[in-house]
Every structure is written in C-alpha cells, then in structure tokens.
C-alpha atoms as a PDB file:
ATOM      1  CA  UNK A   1    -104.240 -33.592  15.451  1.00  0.00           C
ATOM      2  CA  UNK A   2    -106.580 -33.736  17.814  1.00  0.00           C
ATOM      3  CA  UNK A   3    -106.422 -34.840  21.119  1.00  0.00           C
ATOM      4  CA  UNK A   4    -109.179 -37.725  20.796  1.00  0.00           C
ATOM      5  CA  UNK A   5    -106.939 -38.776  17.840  1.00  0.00           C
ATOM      6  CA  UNK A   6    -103.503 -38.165  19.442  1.00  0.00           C
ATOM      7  CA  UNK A   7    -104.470 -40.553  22.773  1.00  0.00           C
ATOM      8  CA  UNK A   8    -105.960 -43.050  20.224  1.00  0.00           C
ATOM      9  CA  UNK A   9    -102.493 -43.029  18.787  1.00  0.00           C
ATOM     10  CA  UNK A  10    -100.254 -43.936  21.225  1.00  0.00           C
ATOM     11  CA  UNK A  11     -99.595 -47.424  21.851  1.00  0.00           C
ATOM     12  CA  UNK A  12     -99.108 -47.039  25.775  1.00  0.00           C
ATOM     13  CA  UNK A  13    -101.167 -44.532  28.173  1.00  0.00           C
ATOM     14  CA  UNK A  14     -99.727 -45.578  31.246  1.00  0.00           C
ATOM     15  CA  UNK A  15     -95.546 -46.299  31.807  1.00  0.00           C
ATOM     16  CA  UNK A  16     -93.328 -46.271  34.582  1.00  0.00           C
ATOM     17  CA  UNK A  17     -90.116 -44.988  33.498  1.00  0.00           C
ATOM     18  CA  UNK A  18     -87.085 -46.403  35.527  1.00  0.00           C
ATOM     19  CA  UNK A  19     -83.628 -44.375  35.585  1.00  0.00           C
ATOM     20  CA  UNK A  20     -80.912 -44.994  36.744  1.00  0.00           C
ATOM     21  CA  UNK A  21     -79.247 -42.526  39.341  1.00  0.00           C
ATOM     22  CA  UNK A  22     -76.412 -42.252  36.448  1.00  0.00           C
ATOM     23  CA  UNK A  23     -78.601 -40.771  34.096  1.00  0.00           C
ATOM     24  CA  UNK A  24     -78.671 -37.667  36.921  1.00  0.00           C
ATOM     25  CA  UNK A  25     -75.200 -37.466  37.366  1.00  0.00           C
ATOM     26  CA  UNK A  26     -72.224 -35.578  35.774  1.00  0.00           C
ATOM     27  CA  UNK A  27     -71.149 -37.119  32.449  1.00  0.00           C
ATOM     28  CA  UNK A  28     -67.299 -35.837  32.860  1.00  0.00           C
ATOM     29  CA  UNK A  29     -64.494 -37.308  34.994  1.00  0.00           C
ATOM     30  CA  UNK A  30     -62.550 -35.831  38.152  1.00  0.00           C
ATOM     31  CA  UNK A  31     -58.733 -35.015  36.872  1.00  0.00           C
ATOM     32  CA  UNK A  32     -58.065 -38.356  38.629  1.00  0.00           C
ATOM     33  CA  UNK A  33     -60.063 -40.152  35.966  1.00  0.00           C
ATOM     34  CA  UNK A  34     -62.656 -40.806  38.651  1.00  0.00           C
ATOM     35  CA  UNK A  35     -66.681 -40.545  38.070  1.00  0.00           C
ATOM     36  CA  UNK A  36     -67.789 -37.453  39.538  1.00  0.00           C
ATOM     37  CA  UNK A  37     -70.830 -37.871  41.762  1.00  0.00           C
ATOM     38  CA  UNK A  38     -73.586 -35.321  42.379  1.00  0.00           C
ATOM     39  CA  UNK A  39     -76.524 -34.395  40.463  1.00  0.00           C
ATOM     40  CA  UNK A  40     -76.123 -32.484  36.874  1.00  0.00           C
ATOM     41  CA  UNK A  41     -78.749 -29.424  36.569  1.00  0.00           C
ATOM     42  CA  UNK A  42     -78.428 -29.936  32.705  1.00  0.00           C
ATOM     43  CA  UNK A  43     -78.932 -33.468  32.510  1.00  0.00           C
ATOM     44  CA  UNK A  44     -81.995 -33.245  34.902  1.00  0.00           C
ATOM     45  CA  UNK A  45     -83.701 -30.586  33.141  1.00  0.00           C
ATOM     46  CA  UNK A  46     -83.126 -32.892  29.477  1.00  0.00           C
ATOM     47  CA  UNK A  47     -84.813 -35.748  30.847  1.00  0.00           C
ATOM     48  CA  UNK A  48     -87.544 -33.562  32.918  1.00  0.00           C
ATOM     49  CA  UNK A  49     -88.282 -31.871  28.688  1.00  0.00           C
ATOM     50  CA  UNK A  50     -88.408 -35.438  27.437  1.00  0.00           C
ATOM     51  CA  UNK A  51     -91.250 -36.867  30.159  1.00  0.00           C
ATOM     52  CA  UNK A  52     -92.831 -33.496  29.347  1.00  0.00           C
ATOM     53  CA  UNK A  53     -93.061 -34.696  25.815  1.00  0.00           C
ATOM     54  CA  UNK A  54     -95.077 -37.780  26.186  1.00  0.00           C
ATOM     55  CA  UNK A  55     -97.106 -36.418  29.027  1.00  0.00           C
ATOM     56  CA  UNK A  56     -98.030 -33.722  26.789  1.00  0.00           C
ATOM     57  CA  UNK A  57     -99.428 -36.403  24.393  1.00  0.00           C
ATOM     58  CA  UNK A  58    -101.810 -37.940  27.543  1.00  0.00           C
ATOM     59  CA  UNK A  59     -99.568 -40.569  28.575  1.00  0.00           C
ATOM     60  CA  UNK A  60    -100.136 -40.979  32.424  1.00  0.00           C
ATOM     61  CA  UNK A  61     -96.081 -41.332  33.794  1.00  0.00           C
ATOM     62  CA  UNK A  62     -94.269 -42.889  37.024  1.00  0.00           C
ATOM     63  CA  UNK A  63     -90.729 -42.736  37.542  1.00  0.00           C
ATOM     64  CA  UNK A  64     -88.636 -44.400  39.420  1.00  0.00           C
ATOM     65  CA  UNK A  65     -85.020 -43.389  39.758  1.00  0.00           C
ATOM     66  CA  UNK A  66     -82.083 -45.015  41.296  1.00  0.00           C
ATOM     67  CA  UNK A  67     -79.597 -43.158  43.327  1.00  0.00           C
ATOM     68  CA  UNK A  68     -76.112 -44.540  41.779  1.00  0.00           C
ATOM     69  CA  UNK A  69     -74.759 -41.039  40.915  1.00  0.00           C
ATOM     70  CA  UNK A  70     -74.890 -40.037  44.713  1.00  0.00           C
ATOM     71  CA  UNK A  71     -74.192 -43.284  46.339  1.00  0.00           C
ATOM     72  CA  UNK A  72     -73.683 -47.239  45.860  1.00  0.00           C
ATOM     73  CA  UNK A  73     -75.136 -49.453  48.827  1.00  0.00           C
ATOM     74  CA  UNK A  74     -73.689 -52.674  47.606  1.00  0.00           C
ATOM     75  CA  UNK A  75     -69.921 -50.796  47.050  1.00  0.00           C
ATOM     76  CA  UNK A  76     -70.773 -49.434  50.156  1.00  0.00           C
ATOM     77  CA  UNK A  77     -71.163 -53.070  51.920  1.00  0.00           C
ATOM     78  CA  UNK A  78     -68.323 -54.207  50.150  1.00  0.00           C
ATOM     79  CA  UNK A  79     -66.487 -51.940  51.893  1.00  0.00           C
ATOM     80  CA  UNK A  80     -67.455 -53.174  55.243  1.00  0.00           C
ATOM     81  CA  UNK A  81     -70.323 -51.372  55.968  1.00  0.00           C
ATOM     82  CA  UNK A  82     -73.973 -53.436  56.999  1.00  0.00           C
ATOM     83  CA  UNK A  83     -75.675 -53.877  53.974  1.00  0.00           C
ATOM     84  CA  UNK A  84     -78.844 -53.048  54.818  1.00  0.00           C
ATOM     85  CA  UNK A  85     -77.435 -49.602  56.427  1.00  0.00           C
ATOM     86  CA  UNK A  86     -76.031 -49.090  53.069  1.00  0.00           C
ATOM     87  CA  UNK A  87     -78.957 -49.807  51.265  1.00  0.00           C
ATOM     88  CA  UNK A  88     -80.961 -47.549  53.130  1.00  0.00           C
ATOM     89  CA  UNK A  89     -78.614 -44.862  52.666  1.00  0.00           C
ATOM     90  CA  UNK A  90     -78.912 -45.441  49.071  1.00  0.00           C
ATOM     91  CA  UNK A  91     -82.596 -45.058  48.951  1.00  0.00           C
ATOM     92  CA  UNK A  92     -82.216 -41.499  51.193  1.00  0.00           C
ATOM     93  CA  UNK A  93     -79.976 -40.878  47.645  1.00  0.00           C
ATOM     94  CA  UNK A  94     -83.199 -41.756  45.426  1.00  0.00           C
ATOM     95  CA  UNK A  95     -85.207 -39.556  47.581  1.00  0.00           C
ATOM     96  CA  UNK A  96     -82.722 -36.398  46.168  1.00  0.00           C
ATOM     97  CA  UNK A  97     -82.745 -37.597  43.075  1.00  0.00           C
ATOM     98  CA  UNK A  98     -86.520 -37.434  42.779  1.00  0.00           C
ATOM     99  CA  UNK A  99     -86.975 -33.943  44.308  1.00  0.00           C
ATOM    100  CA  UNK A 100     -84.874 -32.685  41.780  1.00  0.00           C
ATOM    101  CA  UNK A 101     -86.548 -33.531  38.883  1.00  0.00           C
ATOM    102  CA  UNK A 102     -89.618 -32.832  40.680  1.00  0.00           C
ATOM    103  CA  UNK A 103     -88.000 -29.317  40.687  1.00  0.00           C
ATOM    104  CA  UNK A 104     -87.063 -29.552  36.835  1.00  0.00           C
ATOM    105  CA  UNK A 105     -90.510 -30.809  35.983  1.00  0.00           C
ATOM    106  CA  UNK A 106     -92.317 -28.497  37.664  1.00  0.00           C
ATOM    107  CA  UNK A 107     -89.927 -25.398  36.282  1.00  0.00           C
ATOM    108  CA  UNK A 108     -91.698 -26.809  33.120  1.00  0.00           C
ATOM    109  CA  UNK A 109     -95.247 -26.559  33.955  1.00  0.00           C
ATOM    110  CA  UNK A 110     -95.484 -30.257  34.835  1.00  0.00           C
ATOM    111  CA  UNK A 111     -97.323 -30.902  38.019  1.00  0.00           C
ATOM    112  CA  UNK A 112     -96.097 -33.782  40.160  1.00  0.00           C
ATOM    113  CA  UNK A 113     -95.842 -35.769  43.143  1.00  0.00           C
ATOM    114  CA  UNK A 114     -93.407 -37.245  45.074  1.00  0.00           C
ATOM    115  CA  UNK A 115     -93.731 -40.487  46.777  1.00  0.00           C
ATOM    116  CA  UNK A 116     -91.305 -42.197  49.251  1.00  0.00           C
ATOM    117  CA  UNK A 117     -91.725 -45.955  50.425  1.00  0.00           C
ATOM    118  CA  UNK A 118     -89.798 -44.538  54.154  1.00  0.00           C
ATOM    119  CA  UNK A 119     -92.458 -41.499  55.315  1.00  0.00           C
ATOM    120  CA  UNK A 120     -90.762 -38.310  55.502  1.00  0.00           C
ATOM    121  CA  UNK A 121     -93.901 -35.715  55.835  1.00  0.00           C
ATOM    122  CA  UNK A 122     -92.157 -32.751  55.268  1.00  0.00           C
ATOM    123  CA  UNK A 123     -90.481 -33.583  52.002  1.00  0.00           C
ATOM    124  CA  UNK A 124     -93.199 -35.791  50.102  1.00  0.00           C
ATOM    125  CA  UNK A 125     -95.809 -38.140  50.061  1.00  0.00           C
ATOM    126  CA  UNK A 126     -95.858 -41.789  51.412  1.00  0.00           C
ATOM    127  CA  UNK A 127     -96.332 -44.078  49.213  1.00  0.00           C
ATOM    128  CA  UNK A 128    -100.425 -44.823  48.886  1.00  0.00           C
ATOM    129  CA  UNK A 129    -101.328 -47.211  45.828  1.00  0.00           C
ATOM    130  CA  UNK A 130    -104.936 -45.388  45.497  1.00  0.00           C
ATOM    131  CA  UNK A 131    -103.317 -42.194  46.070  1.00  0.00           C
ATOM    132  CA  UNK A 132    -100.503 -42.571  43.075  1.00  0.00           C
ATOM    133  CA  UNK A 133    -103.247 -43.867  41.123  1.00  0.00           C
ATOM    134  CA  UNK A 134    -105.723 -41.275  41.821  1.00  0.00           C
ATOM    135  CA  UNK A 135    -102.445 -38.685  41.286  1.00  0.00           C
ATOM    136  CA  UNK A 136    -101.753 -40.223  37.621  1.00  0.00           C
ATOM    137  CA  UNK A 137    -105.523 -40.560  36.372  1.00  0.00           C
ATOM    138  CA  UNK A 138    -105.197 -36.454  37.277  1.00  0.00           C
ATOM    139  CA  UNK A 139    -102.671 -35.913  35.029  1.00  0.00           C
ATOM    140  CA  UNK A 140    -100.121 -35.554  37.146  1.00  0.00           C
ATOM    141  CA  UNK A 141     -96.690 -37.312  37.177  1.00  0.00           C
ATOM    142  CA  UNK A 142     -95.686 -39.376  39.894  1.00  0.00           C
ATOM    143  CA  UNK A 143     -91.925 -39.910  41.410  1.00  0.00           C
ATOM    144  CA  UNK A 144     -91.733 -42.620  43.451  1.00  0.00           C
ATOM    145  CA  UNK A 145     -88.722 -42.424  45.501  1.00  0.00           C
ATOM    146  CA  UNK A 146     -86.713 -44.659  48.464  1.00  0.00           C
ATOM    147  CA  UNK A 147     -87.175 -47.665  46.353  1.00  0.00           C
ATOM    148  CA  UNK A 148     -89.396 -50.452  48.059  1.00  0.00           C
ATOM    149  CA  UNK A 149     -88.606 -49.301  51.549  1.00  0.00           C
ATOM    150  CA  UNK A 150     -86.337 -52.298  52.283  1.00  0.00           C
ATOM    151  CA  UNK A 151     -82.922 -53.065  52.051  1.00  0.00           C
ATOM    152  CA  UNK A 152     -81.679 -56.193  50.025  1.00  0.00           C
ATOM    153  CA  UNK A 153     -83.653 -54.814  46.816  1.00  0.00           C
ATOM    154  CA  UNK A 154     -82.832 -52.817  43.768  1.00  0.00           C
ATOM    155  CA  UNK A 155     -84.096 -49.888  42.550  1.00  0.00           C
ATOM    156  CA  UNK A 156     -85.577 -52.236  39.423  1.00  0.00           C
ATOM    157  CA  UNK A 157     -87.318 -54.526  41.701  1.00  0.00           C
ATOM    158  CA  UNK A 158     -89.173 -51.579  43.232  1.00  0.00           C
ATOM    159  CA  UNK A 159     -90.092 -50.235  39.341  1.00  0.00           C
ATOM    160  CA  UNK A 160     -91.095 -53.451  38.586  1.00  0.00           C
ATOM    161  CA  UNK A 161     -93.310 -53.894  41.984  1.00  0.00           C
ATOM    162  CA  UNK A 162     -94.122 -49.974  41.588  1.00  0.00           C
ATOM    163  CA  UNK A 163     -95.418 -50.797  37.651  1.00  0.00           C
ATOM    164  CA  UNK A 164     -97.396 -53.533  38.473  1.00  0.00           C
ATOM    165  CA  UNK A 165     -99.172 -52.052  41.418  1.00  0.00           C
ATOM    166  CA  UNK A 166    -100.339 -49.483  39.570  1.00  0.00           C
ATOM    167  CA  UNK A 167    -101.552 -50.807  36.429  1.00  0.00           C
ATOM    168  CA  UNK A 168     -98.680 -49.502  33.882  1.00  0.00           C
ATOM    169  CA  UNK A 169     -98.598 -51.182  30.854  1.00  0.00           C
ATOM    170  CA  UNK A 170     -95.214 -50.950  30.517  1.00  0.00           C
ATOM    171  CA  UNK A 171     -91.472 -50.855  32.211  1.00  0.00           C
ATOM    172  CA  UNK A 172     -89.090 -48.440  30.726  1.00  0.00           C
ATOM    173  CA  UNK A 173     -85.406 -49.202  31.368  1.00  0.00           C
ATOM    174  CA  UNK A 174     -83.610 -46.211  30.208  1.00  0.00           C
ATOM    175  CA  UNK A 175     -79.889 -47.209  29.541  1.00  0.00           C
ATOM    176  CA  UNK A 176     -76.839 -45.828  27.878  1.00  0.00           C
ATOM    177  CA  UNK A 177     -77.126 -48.151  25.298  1.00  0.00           C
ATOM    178  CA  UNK A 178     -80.012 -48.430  22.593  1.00  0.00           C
ATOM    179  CA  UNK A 179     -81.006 -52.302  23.852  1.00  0.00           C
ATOM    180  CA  UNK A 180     -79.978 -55.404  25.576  1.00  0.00           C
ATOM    181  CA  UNK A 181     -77.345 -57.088  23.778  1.00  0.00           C
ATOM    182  CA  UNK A 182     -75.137 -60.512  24.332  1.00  0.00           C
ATOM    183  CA  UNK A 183     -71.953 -58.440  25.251  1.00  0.00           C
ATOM    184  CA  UNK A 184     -71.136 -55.262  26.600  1.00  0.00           C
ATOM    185  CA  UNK A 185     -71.066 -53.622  22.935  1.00  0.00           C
ATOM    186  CA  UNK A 186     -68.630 -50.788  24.276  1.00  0.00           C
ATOM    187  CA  UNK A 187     -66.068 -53.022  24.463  1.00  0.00           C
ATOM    188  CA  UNK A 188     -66.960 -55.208  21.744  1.00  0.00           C
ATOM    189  CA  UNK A 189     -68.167 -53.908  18.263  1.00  0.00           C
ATOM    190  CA  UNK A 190     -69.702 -57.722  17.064  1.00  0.00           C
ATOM    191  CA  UNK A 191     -71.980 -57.680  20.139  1.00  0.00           C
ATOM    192  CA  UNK A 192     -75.140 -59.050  18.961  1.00  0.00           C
ATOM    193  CA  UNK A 193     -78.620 -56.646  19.806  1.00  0.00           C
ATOM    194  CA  UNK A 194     -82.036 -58.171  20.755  1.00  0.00           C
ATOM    195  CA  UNK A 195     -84.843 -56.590  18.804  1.00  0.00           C
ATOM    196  CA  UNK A 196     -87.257 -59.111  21.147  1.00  0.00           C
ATOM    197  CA  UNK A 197     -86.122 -61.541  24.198  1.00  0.00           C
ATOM    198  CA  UNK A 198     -88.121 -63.603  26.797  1.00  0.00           C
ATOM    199  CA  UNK A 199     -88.694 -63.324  30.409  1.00  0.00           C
ATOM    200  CA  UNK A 200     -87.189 -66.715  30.453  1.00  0.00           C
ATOM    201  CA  UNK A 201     -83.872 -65.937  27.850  1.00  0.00           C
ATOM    202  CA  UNK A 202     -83.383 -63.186  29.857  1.00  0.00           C
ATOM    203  CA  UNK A 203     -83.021 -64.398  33.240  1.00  0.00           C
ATOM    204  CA  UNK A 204     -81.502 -67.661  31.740  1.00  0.00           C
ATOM    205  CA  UNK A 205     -78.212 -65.543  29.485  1.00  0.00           C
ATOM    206  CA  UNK A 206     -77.822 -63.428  32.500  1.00  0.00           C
ATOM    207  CA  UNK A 207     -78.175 -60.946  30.351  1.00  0.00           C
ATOM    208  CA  UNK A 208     -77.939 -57.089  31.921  1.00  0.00           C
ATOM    209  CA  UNK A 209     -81.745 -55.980  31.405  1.00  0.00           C
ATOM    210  CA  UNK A 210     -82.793 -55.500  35.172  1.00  0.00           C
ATOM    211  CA  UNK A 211     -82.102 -58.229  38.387  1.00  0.00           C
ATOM    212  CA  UNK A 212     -83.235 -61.271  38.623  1.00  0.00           C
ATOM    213  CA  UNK A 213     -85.971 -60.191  40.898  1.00  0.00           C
ATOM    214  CA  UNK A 214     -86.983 -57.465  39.028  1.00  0.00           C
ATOM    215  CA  UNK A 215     -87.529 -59.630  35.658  1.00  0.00           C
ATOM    216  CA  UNK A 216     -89.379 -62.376  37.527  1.00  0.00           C
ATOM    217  CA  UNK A 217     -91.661 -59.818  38.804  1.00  0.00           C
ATOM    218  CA  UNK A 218     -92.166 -58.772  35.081  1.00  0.00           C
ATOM    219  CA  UNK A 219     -92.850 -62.638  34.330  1.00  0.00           C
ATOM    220  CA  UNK A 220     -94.871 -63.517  36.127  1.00  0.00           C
ATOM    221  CA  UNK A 221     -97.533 -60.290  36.065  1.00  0.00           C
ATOM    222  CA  UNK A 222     -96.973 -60.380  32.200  1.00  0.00           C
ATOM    223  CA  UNK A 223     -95.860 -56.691  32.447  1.00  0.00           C
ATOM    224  CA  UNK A 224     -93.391 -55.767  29.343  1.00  0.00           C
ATOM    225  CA  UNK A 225     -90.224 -54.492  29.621  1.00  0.00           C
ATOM    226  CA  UNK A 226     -88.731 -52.116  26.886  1.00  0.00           C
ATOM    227  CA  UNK A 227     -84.818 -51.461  27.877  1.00  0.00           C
ATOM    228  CA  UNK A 228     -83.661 -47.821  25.199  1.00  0.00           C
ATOM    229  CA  UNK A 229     -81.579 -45.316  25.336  1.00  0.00           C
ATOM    230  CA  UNK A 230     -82.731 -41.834  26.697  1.00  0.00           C
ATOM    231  CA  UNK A 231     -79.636 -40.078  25.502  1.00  0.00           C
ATOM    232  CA  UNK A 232     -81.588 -40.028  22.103  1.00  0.00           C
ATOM    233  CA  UNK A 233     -83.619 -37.428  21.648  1.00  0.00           C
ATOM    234  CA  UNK A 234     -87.391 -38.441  20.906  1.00  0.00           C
ATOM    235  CA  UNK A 235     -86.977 -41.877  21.656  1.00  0.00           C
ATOM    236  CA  UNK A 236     -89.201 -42.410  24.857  1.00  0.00           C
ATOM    237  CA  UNK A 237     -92.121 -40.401  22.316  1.00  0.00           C
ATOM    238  CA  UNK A 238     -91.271 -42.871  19.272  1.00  0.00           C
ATOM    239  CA  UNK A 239     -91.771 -46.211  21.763  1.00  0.00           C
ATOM    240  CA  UNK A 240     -95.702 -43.932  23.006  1.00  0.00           C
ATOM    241  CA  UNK A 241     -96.178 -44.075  19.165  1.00  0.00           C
ATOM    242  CA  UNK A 242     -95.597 -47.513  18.780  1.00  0.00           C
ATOM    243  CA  UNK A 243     -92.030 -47.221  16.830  1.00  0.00           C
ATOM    244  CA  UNK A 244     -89.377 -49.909  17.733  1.00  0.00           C
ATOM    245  CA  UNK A 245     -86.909 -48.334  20.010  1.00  0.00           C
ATOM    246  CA  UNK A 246     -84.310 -50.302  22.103  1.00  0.00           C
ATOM    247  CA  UNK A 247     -85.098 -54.499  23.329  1.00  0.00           C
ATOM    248  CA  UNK A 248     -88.906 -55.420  24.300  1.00  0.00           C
ATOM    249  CA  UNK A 249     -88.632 -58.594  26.547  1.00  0.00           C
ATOM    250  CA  UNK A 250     -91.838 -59.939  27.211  1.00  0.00           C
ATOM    251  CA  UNK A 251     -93.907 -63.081  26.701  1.00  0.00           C
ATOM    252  CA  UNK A 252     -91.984 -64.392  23.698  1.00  0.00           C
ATOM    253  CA  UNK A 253     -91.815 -68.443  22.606  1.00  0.00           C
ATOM    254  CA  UNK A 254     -88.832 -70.039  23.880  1.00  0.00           C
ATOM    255  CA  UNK A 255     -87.954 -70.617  20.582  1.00  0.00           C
ATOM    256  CA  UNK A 256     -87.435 -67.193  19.414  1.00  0.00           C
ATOM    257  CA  UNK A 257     -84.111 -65.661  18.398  1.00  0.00           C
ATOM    258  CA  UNK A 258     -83.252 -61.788  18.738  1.00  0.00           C
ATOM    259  CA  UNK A 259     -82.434 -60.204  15.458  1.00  0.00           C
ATOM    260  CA  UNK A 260     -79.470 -57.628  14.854  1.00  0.00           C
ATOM    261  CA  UNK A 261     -80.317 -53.980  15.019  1.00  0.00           C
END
C-alpha cells in the first residue's frame, strides 16, 4: 500500500500513549511473593517494537509513562513521608523510565526525544509545547517524562494535560486488562465490559479508567480516551486502523449503556 493510502487509513495520526510504570517492570514475584521493582529490558524493548509499529504507519506518538514499577509517592506518604517529597521522587522514577525506552526505541531506529516538566539539561529536554510539537510533526517520538512538574497529580492528569496541549486526538490508557469494566474482572468472571462509556458515567461509577482529574480534563477538551490492553500483540495498530480494541469513553448520551465484550 502506499503511503498516501496507508496515512489515509488510519483513523488517528496523532496519540499520546500513557503507561503505566508497571508495564516497565518485572512480571515475576520475589520468593517472598512480593512485586519485584526495577525496570525489565524485555518488556521495554516489546512495547518500544509495538510504538515502532504505528509510527511506522505515520502516526505522530507521545508517551507518557508512570513510574509505579520503581516507586509509589502516595505509598510512600502513607508511610509518613511529605507527600509532595514523595511525589517528586516519583516523577525522578518517570524520568528513568522514559530514558529507557528512549534507549529501546532508538536501538530500533526510532528517533526520539525526551522531555521532563523539572529541567535537567544534561539528561533531556524541558518541556516546550512548540518544541514537542515541532519534534512530532518531524517524525520523531516524544517521551514526556516527570509528569506535570508538581506534586499532588498523577501521571494521567499530566497525559491528559500533555494530550491536549499538543493537539492528540486521542488518550491511550494501556492496561492489563482489554477495557474498563464494572468490577475488577480478575477476581470476578461476570464482570460486565464497556464497549463505549461517558465522561460523565465514568467519573460518576468511579469506575478505574484514569483519576478524576485526569477524566475531567478529557471532558471538558472533548479529547477521547481509549483504555486496551498492550499485552496483546497488534492491538495499539488495530485501534490506528480504526478496529474496536479495549473501552472508548468519550462524548456519549447519558443514556447510553456499555455492551458486553
């Protein structure tokens, strides 16, 4: 196909992909039973092929991704820590995450940038709206890293504020599961799966898409929010082509009820 006909295609040209820090993490448990933390060289380079995928079709991509696997603020505060200490330690943890897969990405002939909302010369970029912008119309993809810069806000609030400032036409929220549902369906098998869900529904169930924040961002720019699972393989090119692929909350009537997978 060619490429005219290929970017014609797709149903999306410019996403911001949100991870979570998990998704970079070890899959296996310590002999305790405990979560290792640290960041998996496998699992880095399998979502660094996957990007490569739809960039290859002429999708412009951000990412943002979270630092859980290295370290939890809000555990952290729990703990007795300051909270916004902890929070900032947690975006230092993004920061690693992101030059990573900046290394992984570029091992596959990807060029990208990394941007942090806290300047750190040396390391990457600061965070420049006209800059990312300028970065993504060349083709290149963009890791924006250290969340918004301040403490007291998720990872997803800074996608969502990241996505909107830079025109994306879509949120990504890559999960372990394939969609939002009405229970946690690993521990319960009848748990219902949206196929479509409002801003409002959403924010209203309390259902686990993104925070609050995050999702009323989404609402009220009208920016989309697909929530899949990147653990299958092909599924963030099936949602470029237009297939149906995990929950799409967005402007939906009120009335609307989410259908079973």
């Amino acid at each position: 196909m060619a490429e005219s006909q290929m970017a014609a295609s797709l149903r999306y040209r410019r996403i911001l992909l949100k991870l979570g820090g998990e998704a970079l993490g070890p899959r296996h448990t310590s002999e305790a039973g405990e979560p290792r933390i640290g960041i998996d060289p496998v699992a880095v380079r399998r979502i660094a092929a996957e990007v490569k995928r739809v960039h290859d079709l002429g999708v412009e991509v951000a990412m943002v991704i979270g630092g859980g696997n290295i370290w939890r603020g809000a555990d952290a505060a729990a703990a007795g820590m300051d909270r916004a200490t902890a929070d900032y330690v947690g975006m230092l943890a993004t920061v690693m995450n992101s030059l990573a897969m900046q290394d992984a990405m570029e091992k596959l002939g990807l060029v990208t940038r990394v941007q942090t909302a806290i300047e750190m010369p040396p390391v990457a970029e600061p965070f420049i709206r006209r800059r990312a912008v300028r970065h993504l119309e060349k083709g290149r993809v963009v890791i924006l890293a250290a969340g918004s810069g301040n403490p007291f806000f998720t990872t997803d609030t800074a996608a969502a504020l990241r996505a909107i400032e830079l025109n994306a036409q879509v949120l990504l929220k890559a999960t372990k599961v394939d969609g939002v549902y009405d229970d946690d369906p690993m521990r319960n098998a009848n748990a219902r799966k949206f196929e479509e869900l409002s801003y409002m529904r959403a924010l209203n169930m309390g259902l686990k898409v993104m925070d609050s924040t995050a999702i009323s961002l989404c609402k009220d720019n009208r920016l989309p929010i697909v929530v899949f699972n990147l653990d299958q393989p092909g599924a963030l090119e099936a949602i470029m082509r237009g297939e149906k692929r995990g929950t799409l909350v967005h402007d939906l009537e009120e009335s609307a009820i989410g259908e079973r997978a």
